[in-house]
Protein backbone atom coordinates (compact mmCIF):
# COMPACT_ATOMS: atom_id res chain seq x y z
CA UNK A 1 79.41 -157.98 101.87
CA UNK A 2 77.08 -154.95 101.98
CA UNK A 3 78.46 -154.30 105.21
CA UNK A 4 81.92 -154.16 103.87
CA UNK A 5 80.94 -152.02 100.81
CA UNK A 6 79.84 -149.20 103.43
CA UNK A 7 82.85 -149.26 105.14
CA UNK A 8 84.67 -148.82 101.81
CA UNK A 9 82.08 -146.08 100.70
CA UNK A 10 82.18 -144.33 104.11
CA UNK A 11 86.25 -144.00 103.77
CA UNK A 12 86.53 -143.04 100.35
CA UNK A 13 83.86 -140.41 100.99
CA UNK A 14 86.13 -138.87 103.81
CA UNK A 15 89.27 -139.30 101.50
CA UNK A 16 87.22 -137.57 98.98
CA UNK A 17 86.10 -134.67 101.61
CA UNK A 18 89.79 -134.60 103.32
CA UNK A 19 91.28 -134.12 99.97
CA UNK A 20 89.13 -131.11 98.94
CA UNK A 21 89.14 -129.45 101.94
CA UNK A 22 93.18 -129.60 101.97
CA UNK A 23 92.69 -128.11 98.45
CA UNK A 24 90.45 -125.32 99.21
CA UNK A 25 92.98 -124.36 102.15
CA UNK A 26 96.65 -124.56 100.07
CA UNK A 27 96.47 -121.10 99.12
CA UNK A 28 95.13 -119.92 102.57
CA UNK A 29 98.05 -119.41 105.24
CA UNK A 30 97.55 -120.83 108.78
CA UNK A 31 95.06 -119.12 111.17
CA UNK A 32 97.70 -118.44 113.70
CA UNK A 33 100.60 -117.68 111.65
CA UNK A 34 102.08 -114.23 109.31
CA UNK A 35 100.07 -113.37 106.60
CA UNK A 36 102.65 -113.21 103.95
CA UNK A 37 102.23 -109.69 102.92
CA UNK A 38 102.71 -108.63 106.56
CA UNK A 39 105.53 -110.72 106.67
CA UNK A 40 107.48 -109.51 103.65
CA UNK A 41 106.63 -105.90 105.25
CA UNK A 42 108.33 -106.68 108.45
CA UNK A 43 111.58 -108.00 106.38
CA UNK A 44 111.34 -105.12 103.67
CA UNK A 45 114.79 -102.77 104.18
CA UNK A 46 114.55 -99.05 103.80
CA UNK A 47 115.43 -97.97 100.20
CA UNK A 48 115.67 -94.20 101.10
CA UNK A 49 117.02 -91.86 104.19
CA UNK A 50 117.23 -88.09 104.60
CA UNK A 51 119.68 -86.77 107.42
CA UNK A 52 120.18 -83.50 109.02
CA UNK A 53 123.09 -82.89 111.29
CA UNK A 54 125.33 -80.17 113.14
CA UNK A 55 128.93 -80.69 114.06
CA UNK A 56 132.28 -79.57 114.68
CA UNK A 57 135.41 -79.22 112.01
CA UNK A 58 138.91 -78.90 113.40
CA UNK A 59 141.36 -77.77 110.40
CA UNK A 60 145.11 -78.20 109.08
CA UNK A 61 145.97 -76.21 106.43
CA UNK A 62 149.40 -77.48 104.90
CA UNK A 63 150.25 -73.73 102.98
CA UNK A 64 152.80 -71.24 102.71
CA UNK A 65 149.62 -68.42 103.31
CA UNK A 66 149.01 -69.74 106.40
CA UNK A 67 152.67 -70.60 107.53
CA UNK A 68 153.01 -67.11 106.99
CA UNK A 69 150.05 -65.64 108.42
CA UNK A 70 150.90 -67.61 111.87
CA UNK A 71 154.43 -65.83 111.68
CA UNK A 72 153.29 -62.68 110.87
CA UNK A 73 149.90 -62.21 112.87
CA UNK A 74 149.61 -65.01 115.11
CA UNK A 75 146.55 -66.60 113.39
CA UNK A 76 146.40 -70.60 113.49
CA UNK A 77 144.57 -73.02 111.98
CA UNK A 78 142.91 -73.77 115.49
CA UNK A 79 141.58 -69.82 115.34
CA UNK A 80 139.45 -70.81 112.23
CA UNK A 81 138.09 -73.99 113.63
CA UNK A 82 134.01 -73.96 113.07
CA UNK A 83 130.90 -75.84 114.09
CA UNK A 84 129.16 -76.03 110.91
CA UNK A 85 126.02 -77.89 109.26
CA UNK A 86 124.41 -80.29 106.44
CA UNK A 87 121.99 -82.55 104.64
CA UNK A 88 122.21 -85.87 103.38
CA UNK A 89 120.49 -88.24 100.78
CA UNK A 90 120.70 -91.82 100.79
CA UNK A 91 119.47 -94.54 98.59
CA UNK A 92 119.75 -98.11 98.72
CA UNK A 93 121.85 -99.93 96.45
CA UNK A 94 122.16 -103.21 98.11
CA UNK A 95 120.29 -104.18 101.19
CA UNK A 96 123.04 -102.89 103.46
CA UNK A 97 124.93 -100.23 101.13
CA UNK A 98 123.60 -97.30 100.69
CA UNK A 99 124.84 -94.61 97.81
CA UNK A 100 124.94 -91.02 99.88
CA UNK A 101 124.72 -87.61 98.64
CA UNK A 102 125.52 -84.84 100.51
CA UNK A 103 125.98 -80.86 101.13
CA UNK A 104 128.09 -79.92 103.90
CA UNK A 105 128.63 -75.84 104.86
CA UNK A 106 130.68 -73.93 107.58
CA UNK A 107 132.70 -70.78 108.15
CA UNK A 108 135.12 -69.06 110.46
CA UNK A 109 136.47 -65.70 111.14
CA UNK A 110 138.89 -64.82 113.76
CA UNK A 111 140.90 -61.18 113.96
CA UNK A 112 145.01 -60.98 113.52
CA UNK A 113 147.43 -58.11 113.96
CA UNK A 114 151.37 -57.42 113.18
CA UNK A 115 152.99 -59.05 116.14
CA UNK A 116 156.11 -56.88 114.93
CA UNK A 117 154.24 -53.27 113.73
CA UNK A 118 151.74 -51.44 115.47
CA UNK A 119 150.64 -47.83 114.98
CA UNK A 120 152.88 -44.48 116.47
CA UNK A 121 150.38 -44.46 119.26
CA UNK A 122 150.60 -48.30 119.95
CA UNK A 123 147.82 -49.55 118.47
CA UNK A 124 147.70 -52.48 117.00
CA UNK A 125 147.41 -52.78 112.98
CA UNK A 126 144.78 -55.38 112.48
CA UNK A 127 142.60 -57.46 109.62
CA UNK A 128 140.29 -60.01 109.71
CA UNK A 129 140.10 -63.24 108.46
CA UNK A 130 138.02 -65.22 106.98
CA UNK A 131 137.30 -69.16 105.81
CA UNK A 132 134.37 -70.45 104.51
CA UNK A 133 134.43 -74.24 102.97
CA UNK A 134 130.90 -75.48 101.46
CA UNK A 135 130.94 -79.05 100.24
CA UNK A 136 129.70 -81.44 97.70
CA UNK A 137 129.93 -85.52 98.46
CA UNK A 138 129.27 -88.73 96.71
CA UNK A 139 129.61 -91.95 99.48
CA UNK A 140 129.01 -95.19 99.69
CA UNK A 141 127.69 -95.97 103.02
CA UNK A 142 128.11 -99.44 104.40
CA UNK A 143 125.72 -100.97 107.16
CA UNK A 144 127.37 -103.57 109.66
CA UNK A 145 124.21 -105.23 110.96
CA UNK A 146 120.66 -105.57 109.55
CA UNK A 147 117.09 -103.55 109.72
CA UNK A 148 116.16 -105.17 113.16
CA UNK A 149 118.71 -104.06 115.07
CA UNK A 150 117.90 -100.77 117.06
CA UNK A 151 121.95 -99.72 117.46
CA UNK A 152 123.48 -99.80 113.78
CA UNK A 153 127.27 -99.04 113.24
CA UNK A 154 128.29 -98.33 109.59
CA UNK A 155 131.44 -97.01 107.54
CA UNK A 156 131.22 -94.28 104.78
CA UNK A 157 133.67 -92.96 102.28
CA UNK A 158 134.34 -91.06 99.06
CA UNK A 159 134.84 -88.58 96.95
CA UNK A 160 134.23 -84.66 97.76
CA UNK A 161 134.48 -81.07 96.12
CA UNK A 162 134.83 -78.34 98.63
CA UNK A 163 134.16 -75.11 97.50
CA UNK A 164 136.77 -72.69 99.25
CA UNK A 165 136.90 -69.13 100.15
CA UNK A 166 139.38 -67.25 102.04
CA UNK A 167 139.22 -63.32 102.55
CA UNK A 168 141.60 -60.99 104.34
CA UNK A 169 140.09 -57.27 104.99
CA UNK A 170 141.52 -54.66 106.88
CA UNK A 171 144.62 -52.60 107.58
CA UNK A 172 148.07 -54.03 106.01
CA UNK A 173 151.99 -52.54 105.66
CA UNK A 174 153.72 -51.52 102.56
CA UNK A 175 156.86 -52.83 103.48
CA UNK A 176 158.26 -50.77 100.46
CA UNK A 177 157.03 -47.13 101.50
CA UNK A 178 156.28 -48.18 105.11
CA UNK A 179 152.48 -46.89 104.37
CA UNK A 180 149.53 -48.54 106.44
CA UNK A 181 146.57 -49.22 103.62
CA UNK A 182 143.31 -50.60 103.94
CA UNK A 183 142.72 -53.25 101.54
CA UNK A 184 140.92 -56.63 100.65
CA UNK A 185 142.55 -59.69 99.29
CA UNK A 186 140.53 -62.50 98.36
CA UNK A 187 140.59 -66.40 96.81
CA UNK A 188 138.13 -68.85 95.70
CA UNK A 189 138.73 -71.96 94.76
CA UNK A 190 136.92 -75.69 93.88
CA UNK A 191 139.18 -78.38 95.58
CA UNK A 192 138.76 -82.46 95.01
CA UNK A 193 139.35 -84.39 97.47
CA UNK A 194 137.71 -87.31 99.38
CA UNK A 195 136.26 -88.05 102.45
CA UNK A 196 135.97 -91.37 105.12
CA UNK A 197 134.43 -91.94 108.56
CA UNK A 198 132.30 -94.06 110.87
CA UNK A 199 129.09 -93.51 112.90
CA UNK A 200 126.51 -95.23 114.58
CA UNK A 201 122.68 -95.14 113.89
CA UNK A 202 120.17 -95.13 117.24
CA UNK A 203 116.55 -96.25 116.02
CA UNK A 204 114.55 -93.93 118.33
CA UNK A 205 110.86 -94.52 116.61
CA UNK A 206 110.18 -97.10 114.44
CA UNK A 207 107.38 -96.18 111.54
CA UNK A 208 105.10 -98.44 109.40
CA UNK A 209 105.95 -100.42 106.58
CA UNK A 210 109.55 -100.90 107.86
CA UNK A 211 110.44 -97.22 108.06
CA UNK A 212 112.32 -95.59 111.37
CA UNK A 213 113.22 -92.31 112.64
CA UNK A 214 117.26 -92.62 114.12
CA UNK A 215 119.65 -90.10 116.29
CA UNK A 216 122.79 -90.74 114.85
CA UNK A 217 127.04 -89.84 115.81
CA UNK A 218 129.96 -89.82 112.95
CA UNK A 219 132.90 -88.91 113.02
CA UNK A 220 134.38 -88.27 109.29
CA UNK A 221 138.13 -86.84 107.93
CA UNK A 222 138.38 -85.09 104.87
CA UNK A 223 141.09 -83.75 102.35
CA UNK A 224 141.27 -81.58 99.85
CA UNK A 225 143.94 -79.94 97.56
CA UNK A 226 144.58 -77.43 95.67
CA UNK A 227 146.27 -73.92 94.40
CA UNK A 228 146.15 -70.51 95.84
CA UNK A 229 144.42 -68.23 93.32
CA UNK A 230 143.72 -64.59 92.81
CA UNK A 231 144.68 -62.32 95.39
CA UNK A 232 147.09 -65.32 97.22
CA UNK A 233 148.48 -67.11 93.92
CA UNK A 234 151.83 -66.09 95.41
CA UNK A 235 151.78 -68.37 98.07
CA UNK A 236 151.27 -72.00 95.46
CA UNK A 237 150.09 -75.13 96.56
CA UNK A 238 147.95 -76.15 99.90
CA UNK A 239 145.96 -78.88 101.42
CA UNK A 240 143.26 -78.53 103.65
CA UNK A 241 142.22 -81.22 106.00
CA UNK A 242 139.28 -81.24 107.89
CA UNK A 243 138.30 -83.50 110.73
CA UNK A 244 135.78 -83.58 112.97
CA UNK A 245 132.39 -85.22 114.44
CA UNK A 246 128.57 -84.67 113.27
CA UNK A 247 125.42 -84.98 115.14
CA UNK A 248 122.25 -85.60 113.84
CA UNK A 249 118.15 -86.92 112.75
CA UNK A 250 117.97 -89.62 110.03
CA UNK A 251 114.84 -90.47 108.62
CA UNK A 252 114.44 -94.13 107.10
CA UNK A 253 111.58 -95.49 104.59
């Protein structure tokens, strides 16, 4: 009987000391496994990017101006084509959508002449031109795959205002006296419009706390419309479309 009590002592004294020591350890995680801070750091997404890119714009200007300036001086929209630059905001709105502001700026001058006129001595009667677009956009980027994977496609649209300026300076015909002036006609104008394209992020460094530094390719297609004003309000309605790919360093955290 005493022998029996002892064995019933000894094992409720180890149920006793298991139980506690189970207790001391629930809040503890395992020696070999994540420590759940470091864990949730590895998941967290990025809530905010900045971008910096370069490119190329290719134009088509639907507009009687420039219907008329191709018949008249030979200039074409592919004579203003442009490389241009811009800078981008993003913040996180979901944990693959992204809200995107950005500012967007290029310009192009090329030279045109009377294919038709030219000076008593043969010269040619010439002007330049010139086209500069700068423009505002609100996006919603969209991420196709998650945080962990180092090659990240995504699609972006929406809405833009492009800031437009066209100039025309040098000499021009009075068709009605047949005098060669000098002059300078110029329009500005704010067009709406909206915008929609696809890229590809490349993680190239990846930083603490979830964070990464990413090369990234898009190519994006805008439109815009609008009125001739000022010294063109002659000429009415036009639509310029741009198209065209960027290149650039996003920054993720």
């Amino acid at each position: 009987m005493t022998r029996t009590r002892h064995i019933l002592m000894t094992l409720l004294a180890t149920a006793a000391f298991a139980t506690a020591t189970a207790a001391a350890e629930s809040g503890q995680p395992p020696r070999r496994g994540p420590y759940p801070d470091a864990s949730q750091r590895s998941a967290r997404d990025t809530r905010f990017a900045f971008s910096t890119y370069g490119g190329f714009r290719v134009l088509n200007v639907t507009s009687d101006l420039f219907a008329a300036n191709e018949y008249d001086f030979g200039i074409t929209d592919d004579d203003l084509r442009t490389g241009g630059y811009g800078f981008e905001f993003d913040f996180a709105v979901l944990p693959r959508v992204d809200v995107s502001i950005g500012f967007d700026n290029g310009d192009a001058e090329t030279y045109g002449s009377y294919l038709d006129l030219v000076y008593e001595d043969g010269g040619e009667i010439e002007h330049l031109a010139q086209l500069a677009v700068t423009e505002l956009s609100l996006g919603v980027r969209l991420r196709l795959l998650g945080g962990a994977a180092r090659v990240r496609p995504y699609l972006i649209g929406g809405v833009t205002g492009a800031y437009y300026r066209y100039t025309e300076v040098g000499d021009f015909v009075d068709f009605d006296t047949a005098d060669i002036y000098y002059d300078v006609f110029e329009e500005k104008s704010f067009l709406p419009g909206f915008f929609a394209g696809g890229g590809a992020d490349i993680a190239v460094v990846r930083l603490p706390d979830g964070g990464r530094v990413e090369l990234f390719a898009e190519f994006r297609y805008a439109r815009s419309q609008g009125e001739h004003t000022e010294g063109f309000d002659g000429f009415g309605d036009f639509r310029l479309d741009r198209s065209g790919g960027l290149f650039g360093l996003r920054v993720r955290w």
